[in-house]
N, C-alpha and C. Protein backbone atom coordinates (compact mmCIF):
# COMPACT_ATOMS: atom_id res chain seq x y z
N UNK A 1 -9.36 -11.21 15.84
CA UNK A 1 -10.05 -10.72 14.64
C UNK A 1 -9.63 -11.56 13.44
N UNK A 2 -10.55 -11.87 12.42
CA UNK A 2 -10.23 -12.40 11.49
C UNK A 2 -9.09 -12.24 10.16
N UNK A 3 -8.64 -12.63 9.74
CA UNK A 3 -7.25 -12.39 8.79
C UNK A 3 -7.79 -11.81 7.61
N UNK A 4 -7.82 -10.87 6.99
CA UNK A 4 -8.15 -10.78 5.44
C UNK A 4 -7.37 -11.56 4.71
N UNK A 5 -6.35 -11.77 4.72
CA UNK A 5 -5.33 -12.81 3.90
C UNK A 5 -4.05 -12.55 5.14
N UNK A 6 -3.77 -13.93 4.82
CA UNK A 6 -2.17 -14.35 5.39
C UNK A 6 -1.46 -14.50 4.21
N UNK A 7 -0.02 -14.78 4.44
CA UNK A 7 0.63 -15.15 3.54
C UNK A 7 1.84 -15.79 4.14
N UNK A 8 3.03 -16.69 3.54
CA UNK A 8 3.20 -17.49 3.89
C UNK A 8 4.33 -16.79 5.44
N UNK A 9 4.59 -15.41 5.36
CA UNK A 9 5.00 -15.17 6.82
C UNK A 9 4.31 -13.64 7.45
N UNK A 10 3.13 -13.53 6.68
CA UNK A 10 2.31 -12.10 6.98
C UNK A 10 0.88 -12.13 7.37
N UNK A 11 0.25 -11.70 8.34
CA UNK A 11 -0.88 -11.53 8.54
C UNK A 11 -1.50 -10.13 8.47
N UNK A 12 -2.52 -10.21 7.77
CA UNK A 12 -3.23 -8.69 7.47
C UNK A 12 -4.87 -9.02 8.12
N UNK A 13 -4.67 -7.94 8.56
CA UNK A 13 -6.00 -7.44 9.44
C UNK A 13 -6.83 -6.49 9.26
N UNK A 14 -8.09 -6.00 9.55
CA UNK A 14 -8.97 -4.91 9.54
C UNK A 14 -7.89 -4.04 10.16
N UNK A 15 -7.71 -2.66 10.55
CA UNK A 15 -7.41 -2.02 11.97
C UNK A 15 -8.71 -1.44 12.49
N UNK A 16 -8.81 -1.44 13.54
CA UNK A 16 -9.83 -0.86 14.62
C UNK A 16 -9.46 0.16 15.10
N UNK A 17 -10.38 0.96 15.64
CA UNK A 17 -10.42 1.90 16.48
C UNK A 17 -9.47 2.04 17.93
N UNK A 18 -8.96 1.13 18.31
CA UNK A 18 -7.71 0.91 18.79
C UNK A 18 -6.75 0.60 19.07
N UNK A 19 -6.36 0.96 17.24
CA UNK A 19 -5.32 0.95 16.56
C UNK A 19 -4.58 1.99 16.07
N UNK A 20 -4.75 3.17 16.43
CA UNK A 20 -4.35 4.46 16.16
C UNK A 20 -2.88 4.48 17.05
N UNK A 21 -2.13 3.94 17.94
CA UNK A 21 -1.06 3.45 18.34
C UNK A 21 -0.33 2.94 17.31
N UNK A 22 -0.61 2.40 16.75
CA UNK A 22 0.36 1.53 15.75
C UNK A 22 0.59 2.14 14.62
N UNK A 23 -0.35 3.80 13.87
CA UNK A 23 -0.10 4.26 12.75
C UNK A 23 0.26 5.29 13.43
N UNK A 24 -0.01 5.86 14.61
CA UNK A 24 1.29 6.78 15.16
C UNK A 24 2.63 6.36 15.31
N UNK A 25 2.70 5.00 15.66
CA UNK A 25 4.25 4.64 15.80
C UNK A 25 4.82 4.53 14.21
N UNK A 26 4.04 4.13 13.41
CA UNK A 26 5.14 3.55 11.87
C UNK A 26 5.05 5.13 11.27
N UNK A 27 4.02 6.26 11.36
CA UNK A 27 4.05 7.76 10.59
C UNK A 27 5.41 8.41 11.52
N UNK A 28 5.90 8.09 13.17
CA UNK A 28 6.97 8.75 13.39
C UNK A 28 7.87 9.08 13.23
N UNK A 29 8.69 8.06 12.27
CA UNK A 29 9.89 7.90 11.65
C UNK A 29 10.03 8.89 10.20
N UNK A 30 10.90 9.57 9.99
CA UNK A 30 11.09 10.37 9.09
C UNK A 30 11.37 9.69 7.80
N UNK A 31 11.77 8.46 8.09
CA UNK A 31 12.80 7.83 6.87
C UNK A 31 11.63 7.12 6.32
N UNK A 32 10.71 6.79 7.18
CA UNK A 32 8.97 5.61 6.82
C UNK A 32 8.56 7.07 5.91
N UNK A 33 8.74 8.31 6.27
CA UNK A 33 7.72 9.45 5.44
C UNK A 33 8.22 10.03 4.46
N UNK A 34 9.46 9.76 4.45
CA UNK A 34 10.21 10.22 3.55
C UNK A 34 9.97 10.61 2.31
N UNK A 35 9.35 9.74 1.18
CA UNK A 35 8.46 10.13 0.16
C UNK A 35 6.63 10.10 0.10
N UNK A 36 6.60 10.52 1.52
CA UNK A 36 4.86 10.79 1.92
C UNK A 36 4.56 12.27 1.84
N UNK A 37 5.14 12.57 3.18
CA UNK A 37 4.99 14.10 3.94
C UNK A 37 6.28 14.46 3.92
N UNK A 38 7.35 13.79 4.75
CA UNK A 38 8.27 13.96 5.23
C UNK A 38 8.56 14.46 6.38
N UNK A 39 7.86 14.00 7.24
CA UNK A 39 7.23 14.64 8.30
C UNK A 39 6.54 13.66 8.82
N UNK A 40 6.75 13.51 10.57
CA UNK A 40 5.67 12.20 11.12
C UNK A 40 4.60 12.57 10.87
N UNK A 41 2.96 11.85 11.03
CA UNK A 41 1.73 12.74 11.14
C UNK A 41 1.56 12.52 12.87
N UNK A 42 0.90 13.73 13.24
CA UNK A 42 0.73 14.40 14.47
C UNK A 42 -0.64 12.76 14.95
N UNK A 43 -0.76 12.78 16.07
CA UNK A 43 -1.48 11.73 16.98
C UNK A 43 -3.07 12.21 16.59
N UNK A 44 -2.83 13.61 16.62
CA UNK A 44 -4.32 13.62 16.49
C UNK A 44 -4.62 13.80 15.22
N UNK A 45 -4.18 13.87 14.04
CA UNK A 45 -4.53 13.76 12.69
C UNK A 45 -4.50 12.34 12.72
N UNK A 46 -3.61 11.32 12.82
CA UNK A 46 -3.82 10.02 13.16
C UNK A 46 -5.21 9.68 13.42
N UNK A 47 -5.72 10.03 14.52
CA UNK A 47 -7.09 9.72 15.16
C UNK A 47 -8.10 10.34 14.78
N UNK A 48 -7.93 11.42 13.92
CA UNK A 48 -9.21 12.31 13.56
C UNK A 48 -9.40 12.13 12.20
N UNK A 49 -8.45 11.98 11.63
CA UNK A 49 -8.48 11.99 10.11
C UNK A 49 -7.75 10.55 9.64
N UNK A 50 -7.02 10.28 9.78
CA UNK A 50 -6.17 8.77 8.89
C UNK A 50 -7.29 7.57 9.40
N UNK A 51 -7.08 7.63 10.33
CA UNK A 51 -8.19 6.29 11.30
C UNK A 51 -9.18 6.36 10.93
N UNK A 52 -9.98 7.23 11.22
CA UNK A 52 -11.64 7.58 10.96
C UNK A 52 -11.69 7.24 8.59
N UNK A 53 -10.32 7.72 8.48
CA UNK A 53 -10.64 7.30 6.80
C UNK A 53 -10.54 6.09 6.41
N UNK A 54 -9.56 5.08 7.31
CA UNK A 54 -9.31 3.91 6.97
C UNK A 54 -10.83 3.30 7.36
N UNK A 55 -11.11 3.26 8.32
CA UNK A 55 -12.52 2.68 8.68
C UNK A 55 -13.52 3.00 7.77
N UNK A 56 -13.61 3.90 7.07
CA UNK A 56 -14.98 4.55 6.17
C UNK A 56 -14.61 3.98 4.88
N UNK A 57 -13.29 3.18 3.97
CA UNK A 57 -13.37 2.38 3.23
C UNK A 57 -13.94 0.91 4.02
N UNK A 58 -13.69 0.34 4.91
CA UNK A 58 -14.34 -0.92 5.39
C UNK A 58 -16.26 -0.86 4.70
N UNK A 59 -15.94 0.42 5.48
CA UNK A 59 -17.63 0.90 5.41
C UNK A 59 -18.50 0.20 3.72
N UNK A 60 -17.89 1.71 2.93
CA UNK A 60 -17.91 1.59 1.66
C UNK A 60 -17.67 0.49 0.87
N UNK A 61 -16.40 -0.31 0.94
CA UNK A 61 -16.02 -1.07 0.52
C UNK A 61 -15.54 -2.34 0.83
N UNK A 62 -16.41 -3.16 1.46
CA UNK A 62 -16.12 -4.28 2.32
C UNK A 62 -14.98 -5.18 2.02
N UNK A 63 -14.58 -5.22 0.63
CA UNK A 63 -13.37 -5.87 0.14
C UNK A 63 -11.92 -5.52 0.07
N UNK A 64 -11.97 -3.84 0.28
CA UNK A 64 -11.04 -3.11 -0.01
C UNK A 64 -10.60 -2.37 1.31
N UNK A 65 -9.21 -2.37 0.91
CA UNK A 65 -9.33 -1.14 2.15
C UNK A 65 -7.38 -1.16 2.90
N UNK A 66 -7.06 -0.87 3.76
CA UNK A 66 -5.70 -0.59 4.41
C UNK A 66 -5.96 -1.84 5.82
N UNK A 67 -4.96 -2.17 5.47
CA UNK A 67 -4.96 -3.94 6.88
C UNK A 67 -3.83 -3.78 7.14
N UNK A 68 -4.02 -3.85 8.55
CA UNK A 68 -2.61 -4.08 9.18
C UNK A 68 -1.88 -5.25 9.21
N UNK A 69 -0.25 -4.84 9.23
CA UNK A 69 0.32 -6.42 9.14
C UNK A 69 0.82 -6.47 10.05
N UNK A 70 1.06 -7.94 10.13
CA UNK A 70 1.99 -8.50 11.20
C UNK A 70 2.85 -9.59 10.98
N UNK A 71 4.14 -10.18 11.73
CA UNK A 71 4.76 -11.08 11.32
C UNK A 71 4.67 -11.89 12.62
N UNK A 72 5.23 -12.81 13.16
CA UNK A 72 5.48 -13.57 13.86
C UNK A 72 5.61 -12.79 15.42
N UNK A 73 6.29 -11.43 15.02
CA UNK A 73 7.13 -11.14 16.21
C UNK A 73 6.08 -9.75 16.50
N UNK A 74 4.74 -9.29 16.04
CA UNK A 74 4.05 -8.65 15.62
C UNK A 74 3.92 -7.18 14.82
N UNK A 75 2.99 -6.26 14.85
CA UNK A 75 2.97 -5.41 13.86
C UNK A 75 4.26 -4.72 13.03
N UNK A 76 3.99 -4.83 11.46
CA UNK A 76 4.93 -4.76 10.80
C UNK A 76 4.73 -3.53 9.85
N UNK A 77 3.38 -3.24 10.00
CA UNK A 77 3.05 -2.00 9.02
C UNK A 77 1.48 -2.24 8.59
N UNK A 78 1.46 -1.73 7.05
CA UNK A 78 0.21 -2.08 6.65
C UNK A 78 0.11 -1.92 4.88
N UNK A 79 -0.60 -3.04 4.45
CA UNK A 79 -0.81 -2.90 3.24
C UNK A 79 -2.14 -2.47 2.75
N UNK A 80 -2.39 -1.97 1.60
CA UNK A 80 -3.47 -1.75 1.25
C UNK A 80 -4.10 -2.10 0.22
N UNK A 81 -5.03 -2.11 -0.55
CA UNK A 81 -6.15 -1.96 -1.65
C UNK A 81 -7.23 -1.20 -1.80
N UNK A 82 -6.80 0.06 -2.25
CA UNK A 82 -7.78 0.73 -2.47
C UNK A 82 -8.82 0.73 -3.70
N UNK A 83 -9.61 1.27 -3.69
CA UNK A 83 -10.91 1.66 -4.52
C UNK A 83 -10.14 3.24 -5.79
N UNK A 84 -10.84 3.27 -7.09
CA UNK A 84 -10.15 3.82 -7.81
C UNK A 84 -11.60 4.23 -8.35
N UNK A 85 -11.19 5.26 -9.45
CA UNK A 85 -12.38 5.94 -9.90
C UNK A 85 -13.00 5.13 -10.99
N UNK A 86 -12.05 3.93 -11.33
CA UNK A 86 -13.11 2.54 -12.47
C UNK A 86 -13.47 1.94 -11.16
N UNK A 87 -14.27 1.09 -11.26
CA UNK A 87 -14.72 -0.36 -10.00
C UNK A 87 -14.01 -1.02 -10.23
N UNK A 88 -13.69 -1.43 -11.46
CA UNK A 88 -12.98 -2.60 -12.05
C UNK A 88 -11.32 -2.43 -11.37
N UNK A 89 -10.93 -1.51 -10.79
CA UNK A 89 -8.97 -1.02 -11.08
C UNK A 89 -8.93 -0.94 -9.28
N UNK A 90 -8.50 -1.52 -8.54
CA UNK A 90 -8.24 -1.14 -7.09
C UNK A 90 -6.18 -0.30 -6.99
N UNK A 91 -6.10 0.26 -6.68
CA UNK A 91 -4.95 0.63 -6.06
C UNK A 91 -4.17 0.00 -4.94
N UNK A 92 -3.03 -0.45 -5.08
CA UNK A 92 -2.36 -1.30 -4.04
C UNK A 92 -0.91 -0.55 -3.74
N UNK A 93 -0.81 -0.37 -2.36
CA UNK A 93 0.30 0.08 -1.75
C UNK A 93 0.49 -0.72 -0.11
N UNK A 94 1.32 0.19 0.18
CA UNK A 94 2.09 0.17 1.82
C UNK A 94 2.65 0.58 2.29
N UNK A 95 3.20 0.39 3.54
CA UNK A 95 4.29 1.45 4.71
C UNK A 95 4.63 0.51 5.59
N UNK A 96 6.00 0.42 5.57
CA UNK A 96 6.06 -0.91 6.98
C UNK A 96 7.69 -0.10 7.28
N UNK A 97 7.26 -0.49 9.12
CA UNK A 97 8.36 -0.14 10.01
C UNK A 97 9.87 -0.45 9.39
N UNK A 98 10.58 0.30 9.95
CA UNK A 98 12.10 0.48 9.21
C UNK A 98 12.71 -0.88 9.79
N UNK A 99 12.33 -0.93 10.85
CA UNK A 99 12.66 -2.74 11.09
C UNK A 99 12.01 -3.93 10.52
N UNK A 100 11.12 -3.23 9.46
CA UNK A 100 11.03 -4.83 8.45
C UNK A 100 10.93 -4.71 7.08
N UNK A 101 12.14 -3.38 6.67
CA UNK A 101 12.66 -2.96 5.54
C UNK A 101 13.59 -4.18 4.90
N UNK A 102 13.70 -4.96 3.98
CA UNK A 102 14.77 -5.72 3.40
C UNK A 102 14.37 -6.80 3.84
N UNK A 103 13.47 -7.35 4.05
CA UNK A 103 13.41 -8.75 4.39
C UNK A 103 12.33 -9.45 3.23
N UNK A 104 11.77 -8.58 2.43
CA UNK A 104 10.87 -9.27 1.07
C UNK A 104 9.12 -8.80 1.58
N UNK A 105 9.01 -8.18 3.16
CA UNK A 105 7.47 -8.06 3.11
C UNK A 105 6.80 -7.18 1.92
N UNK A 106 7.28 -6.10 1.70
CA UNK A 106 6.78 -5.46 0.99
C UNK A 106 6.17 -6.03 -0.58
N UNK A 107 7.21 -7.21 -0.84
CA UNK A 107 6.59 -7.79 -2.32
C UNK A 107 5.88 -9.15 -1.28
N UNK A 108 6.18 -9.72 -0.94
CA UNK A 108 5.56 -10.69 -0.18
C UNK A 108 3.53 -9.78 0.21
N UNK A 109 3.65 -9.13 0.19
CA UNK A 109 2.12 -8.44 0.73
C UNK A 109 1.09 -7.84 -0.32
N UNK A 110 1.91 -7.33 -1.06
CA UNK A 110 1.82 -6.38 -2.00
C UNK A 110 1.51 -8.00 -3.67
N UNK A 111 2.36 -8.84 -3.17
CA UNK A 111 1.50 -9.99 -4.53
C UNK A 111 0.76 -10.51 -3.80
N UNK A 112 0.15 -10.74 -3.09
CA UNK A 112 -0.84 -11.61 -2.67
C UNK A 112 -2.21 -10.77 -2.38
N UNK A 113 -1.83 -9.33 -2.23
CA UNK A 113 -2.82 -8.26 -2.79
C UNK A 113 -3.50 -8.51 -3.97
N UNK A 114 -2.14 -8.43 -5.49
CA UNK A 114 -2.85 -8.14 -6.69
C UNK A 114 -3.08 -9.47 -6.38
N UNK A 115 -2.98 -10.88 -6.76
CA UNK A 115 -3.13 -12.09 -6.48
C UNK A 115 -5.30 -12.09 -6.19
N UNK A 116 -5.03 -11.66 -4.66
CA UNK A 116 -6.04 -11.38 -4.51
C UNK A 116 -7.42 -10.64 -5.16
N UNK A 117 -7.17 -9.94 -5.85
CA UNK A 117 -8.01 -8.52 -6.85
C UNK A 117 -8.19 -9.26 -7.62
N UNK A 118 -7.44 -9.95 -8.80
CA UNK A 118 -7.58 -10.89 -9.64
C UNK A 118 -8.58 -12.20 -9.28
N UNK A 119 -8.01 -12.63 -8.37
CA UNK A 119 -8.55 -14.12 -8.43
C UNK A 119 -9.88 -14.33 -7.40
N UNK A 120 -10.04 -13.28 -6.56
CA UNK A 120 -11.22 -13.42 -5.64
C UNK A 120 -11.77 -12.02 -5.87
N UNK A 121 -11.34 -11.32 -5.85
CA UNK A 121 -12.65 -9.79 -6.28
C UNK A 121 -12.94 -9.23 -7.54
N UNK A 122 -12.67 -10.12 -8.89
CA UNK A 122 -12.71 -9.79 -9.86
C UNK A 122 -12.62 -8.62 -10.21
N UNK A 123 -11.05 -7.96 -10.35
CA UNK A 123 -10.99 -7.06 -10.81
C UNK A 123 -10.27 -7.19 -12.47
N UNK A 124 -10.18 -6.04 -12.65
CA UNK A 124 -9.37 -6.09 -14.50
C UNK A 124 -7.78 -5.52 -14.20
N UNK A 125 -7.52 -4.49 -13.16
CA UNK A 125 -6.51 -4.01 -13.52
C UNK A 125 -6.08 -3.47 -12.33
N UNK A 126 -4.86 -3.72 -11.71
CA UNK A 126 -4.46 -3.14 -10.17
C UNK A 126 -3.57 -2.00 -11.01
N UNK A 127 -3.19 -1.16 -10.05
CA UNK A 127 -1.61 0.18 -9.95
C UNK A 127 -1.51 0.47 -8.92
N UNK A 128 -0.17 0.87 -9.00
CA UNK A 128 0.42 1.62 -7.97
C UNK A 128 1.20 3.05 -8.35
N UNK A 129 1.33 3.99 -7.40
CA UNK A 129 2.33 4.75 -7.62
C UNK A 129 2.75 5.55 -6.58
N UNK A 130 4.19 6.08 -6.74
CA UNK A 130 4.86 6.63 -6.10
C UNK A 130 5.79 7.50 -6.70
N UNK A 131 6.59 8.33 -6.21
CA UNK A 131 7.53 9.25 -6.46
C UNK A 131 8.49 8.99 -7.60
N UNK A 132 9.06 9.05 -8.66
CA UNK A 132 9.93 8.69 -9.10
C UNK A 132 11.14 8.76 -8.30
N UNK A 133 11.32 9.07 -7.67
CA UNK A 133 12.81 9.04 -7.10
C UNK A 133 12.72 7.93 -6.33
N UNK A 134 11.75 7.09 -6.00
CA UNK A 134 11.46 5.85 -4.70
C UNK A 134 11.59 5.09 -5.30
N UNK A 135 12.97 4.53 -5.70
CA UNK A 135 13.70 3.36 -6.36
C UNK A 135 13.25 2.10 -5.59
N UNK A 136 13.52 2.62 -4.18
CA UNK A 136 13.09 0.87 -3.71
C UNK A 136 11.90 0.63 -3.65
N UNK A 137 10.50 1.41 -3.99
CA UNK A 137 9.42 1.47 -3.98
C UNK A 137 9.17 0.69 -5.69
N UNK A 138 9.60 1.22 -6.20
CA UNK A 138 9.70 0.82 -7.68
C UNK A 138 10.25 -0.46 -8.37
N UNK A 139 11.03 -0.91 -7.59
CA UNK A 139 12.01 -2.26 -7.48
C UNK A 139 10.68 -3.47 -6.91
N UNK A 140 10.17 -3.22 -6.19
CA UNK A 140 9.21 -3.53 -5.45
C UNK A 140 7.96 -3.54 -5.96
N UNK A 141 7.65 -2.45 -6.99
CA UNK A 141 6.51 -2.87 -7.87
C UNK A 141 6.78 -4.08 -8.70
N UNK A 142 7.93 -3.66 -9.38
CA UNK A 142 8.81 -4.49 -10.32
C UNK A 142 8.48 -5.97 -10.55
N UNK A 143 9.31 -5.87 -9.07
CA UNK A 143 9.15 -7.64 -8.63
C UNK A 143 7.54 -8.19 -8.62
N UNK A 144 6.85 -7.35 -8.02
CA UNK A 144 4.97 -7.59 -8.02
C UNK A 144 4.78 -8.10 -9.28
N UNK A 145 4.97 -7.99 -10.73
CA UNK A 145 4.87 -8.00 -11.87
C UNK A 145 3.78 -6.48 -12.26
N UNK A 146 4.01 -5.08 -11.13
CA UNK A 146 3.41 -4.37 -12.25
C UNK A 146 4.84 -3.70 -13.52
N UNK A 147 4.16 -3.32 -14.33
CA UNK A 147 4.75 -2.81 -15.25
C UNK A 147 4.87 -1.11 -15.23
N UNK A 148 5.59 -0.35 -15.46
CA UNK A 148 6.03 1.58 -15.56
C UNK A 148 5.31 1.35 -16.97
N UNK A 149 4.01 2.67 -16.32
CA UNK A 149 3.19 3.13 -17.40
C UNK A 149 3.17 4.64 -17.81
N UNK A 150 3.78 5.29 -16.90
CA UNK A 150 3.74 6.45 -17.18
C UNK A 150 4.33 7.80 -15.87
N UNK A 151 5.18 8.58 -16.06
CA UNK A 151 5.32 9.96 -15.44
C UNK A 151 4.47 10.60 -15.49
N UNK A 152 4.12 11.24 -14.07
CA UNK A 152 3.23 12.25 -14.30
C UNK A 152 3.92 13.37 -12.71
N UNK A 153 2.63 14.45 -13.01
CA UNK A 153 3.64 15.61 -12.21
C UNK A 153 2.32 16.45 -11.50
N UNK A 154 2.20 16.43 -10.10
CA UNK A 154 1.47 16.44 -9.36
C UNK A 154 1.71 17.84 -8.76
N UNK A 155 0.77 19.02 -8.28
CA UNK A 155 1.28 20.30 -7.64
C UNK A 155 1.65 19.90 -6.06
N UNK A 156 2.01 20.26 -5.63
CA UNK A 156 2.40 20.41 -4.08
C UNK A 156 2.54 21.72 -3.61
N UNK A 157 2.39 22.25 -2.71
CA UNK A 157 2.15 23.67 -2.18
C UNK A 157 3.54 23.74 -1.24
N UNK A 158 3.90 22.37 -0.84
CA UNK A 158 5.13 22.35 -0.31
C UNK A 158 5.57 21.20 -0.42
N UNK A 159 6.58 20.64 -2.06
CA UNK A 159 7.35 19.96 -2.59
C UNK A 159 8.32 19.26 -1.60
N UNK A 160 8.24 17.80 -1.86
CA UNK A 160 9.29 17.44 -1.18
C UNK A 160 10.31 16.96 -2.52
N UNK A 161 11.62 17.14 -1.39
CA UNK A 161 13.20 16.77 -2.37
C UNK A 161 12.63 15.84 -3.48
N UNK A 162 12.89 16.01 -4.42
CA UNK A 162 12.53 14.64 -5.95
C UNK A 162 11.33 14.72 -6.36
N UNK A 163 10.45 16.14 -5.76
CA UNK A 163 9.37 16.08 -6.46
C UNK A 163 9.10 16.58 -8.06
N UNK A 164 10.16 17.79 -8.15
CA UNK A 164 10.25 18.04 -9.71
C UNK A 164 10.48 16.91 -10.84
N UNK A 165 11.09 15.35 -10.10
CA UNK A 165 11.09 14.36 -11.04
C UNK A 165 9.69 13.66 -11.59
N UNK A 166 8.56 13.90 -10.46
CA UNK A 166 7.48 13.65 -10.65
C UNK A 166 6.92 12.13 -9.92
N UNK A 167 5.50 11.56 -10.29
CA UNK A 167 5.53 10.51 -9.61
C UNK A 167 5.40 9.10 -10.94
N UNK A 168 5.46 8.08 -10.82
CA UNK A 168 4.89 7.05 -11.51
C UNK A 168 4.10 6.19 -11.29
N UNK A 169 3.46 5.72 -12.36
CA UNK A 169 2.62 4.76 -12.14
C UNK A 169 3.06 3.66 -12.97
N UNK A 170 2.59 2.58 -12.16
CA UNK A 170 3.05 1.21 -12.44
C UNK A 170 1.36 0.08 -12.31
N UNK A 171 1.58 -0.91 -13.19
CA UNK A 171 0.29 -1.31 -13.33
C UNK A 171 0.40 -2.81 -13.85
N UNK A 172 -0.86 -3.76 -13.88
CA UNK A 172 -0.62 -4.90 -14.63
C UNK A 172 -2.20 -4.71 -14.81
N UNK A 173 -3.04 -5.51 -16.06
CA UNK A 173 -3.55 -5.80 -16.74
C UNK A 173 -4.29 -7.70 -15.95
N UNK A 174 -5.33 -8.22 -15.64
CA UNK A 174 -5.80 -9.58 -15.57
C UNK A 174 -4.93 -10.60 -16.43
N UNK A 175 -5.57 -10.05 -17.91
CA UNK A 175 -4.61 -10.99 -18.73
C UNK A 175 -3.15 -10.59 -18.62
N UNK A 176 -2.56 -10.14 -18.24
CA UNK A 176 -1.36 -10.05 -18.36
C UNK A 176 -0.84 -10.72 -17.49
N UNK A 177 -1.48 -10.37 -15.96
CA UNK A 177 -0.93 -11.01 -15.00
C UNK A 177 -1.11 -12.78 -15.21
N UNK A 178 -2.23 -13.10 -15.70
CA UNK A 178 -2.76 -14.39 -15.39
C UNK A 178 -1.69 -15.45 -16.63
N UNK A 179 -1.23 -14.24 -17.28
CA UNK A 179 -0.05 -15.30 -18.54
C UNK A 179 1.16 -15.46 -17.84
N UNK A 180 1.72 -14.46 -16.87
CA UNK A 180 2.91 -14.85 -15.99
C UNK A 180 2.46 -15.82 -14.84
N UNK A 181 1.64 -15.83 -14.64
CA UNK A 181 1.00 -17.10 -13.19
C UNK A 181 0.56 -18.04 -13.97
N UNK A 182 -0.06 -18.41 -14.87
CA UNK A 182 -0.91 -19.58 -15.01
C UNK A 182 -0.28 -20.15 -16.22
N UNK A 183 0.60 -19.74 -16.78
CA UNK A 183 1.58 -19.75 -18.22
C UNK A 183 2.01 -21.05 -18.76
């Protein structure tokens, strides 16, 4: 299958329909869900609901969407770009196996995302967000060049640990980004 983008040690892919193996294996781990669910997701929510949603952005949004990665030694997780309620603003995140925690994929995937939004899908403005308490999630925006724009505080019906701190959002701007790259 064709690459949506490589990078200089990552390959990202569509996932297919039989690929629901590989987001059951990286949702199993408690420590991967830790600031998700906290909780693996079950095989068949996997297949009925996560899978069937990742495919229906392809649908919608031919540019956008959740790709699986891989490294050399293969699947490593998956990054994403989502669709946001401007056209102009995509959302960028990820989840990668606890065995390819600390090695740089996460900013390694995650800039060549915004990289991407900017320079080939003309967008104005990427974000991300996550938990405030997800320091290494945040460290990791950091390095991306987004910038902490704001706390905010989300209901949950069943809170996980650090949710009373709330979540953040982190963001960069075209021009902003394009004065640290092209400078």
């Amino acid at each position: 299958m064709t690459a949506y983008l490589e990078t200089e040690r990552l390959r990202l892919r569509r996932f297919t329909p039989a690929d629901a193996g590989l987001l059951v294996e990286l949702d199993a781990d408690p420590e991967v869900m830790r600031f998700l669910t906290g909780e693996p997701t079950p095989r068949a929510e996997v297949e009925n609901v996560v899978l069937p949603g990742i495919l229906k952005v392809y649908a919608e949004h031919p540019e956008l969407g959740t790709f699986a990665a891989a490294d050399g030694d293969g699947f490593v997780g998956w990054f994403g770009m989502q669709p946001t309620a401007d056209p102009a603003t995509v959302g960028v995140g990820y989840r990668l196996l606890r065995t390819a925690w600390g090695k740089g994929y996460a900013t390694e995937g995650t800039t060549a995302l915004i990289a991407r939004a900017f320079t080939e899908l003309g967008m104005t403005r990427v974000e991300a967000d996550t938990m405030a308490v997800n320091h290494r999630s945040r460290n990791v925006m950091r390095r991306c060049g987004l910038r902490f724009e704001k706390v905010f505080h989300v209901h949950f019906d069943d809170p996980l640990p650090g949710t009373e701190f709330g979540e953040v959002l982190y963001a960069v701007d075209r021009a902003t980004w394009e004065a640290g790259h092209h400078g």
